[in-house]
C-alpha atoms as a PDB file:
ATOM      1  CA  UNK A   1       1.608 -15.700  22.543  1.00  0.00           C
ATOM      2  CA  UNK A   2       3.185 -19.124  21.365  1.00  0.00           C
ATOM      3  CA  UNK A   3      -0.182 -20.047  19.540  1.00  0.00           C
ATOM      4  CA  UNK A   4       0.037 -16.527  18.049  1.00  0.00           C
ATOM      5  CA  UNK A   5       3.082 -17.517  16.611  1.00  0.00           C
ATOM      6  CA  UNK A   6       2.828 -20.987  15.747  1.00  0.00           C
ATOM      7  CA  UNK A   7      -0.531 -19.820  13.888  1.00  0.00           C
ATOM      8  CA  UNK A   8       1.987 -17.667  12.074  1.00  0.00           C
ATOM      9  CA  UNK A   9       4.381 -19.851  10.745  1.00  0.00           C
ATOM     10  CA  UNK A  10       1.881 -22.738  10.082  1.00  0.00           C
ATOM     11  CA  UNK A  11       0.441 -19.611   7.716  1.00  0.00           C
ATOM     12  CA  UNK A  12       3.926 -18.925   6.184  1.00  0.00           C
ATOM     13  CA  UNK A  13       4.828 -22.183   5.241  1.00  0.00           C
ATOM     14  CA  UNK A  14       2.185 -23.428   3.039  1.00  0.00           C
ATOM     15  CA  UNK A  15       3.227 -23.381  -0.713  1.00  0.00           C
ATOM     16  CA  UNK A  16       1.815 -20.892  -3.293  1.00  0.00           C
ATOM     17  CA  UNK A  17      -0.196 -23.540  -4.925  1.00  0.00           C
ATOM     18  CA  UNK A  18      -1.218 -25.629  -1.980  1.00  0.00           C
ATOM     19  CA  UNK A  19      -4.832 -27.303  -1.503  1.00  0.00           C
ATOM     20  CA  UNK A  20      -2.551 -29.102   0.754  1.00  0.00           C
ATOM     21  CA  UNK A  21       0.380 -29.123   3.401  1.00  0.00           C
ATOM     22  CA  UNK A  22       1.812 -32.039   4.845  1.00  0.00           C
ATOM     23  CA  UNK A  23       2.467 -31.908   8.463  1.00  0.00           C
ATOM     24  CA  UNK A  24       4.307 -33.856  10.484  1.00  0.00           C
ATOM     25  CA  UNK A  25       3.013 -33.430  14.364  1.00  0.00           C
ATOM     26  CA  UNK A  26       5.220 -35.701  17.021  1.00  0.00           C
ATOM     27  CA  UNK A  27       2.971 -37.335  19.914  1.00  0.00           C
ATOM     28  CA  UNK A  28       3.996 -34.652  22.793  1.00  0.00           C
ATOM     29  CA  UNK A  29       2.216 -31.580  20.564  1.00  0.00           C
ATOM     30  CA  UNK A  30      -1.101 -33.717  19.505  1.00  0.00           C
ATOM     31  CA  UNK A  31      -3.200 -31.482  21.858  1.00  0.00           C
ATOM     32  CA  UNK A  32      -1.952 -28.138  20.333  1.00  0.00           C
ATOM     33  CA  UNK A  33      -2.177 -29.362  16.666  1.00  0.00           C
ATOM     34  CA  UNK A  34      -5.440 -30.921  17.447  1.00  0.00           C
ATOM     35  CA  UNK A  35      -6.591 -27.341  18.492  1.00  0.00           C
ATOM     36  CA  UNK A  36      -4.235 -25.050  15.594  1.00  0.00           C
ATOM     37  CA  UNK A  37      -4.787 -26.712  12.625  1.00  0.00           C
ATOM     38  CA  UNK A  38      -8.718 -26.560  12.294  1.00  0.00           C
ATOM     39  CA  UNK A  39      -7.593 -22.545  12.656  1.00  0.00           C
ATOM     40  CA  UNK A  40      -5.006 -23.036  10.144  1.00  0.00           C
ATOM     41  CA  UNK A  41      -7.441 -24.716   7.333  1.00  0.00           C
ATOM     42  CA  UNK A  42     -10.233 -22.077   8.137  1.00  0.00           C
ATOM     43  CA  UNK A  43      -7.755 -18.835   7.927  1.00  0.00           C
ATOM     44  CA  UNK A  44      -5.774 -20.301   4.430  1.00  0.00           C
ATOM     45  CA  UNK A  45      -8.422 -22.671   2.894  1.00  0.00           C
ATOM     46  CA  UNK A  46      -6.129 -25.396   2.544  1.00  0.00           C
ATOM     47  CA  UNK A  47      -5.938 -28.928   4.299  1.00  0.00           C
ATOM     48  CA  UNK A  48      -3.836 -30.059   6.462  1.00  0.00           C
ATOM     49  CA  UNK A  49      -2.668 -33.867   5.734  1.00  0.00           C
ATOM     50  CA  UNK A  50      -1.359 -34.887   9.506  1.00  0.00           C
ATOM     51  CA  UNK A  51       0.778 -37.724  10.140  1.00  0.00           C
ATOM     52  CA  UNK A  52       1.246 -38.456  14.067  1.00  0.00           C
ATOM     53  CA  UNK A  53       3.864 -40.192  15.559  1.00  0.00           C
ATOM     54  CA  UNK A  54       7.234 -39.814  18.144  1.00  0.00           C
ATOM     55  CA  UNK A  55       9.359 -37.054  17.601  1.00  0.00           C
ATOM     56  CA  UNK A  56      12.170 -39.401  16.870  1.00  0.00           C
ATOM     57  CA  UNK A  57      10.289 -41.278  14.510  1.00  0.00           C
ATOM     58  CA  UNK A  58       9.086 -38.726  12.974  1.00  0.00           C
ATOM     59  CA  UNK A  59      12.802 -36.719  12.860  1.00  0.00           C
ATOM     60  CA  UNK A  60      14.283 -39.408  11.221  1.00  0.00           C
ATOM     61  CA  UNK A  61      11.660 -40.005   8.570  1.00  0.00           C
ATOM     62  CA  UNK A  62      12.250 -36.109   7.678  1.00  0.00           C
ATOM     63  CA  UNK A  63      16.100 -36.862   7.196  1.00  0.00           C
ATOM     64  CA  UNK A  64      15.493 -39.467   4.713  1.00  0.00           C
ATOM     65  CA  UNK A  65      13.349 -37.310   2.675  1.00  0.00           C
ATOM     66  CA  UNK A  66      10.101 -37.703   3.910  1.00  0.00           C
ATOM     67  CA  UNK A  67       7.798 -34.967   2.388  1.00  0.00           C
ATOM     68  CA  UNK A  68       6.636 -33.156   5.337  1.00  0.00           C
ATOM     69  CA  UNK A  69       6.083 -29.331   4.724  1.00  0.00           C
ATOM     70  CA  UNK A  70       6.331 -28.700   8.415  1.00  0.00           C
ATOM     71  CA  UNK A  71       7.005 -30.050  11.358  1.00  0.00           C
ATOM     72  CA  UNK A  72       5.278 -29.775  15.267  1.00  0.00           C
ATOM     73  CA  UNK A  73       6.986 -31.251  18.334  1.00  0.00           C
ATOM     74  CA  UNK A  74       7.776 -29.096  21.783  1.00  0.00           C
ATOM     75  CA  UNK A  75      11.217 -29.217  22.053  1.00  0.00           C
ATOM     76  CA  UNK A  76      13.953 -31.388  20.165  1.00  0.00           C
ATOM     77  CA  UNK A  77      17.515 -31.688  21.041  1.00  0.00           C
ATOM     78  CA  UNK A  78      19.748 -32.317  17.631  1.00  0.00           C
ATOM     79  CA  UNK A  79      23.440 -33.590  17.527  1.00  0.00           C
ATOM     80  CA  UNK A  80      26.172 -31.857  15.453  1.00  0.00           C
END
């Protein structure tokens, strides 16, 4: 059921003119994105440009504008 939907939403966030989508995947969801995103390309057609890294890292890149389309990590804890 989860890979059902994270199959989903990797297919509802791609852009309307993609060839392709930027994804950010943090270190603790490398097995699952290693496995999705070959599904991903082969159901949409477009690539999928991974960067791989800590979830913090990665997080923090994203607030300072990084250009990631979406973004794969298990579980993340953010402060108000």
């Amino acid at each position: 059921m989860k890979r059902y939907l994270l199959m989903m939403a990797l297919c509802a966030v791609q852009p309307a003119f993609a060839g392709e989508v930027s994804v950010a995947v943090a270190a603790n969801f490398t097995g699952a994105a290693r496995d999705l995103l070959p599904l991903f390309e082969k159901a949409t057609g477009d690539t999928a440009k991974i960067s791989f890294g800590s979830t913090g890292k990665l997080y923090a890149q994203i607030e300072n504008g990084a250009p990631f389309e979406l973004f794969l990590a298990r579980a993340i804890a953010l402060k108000s």
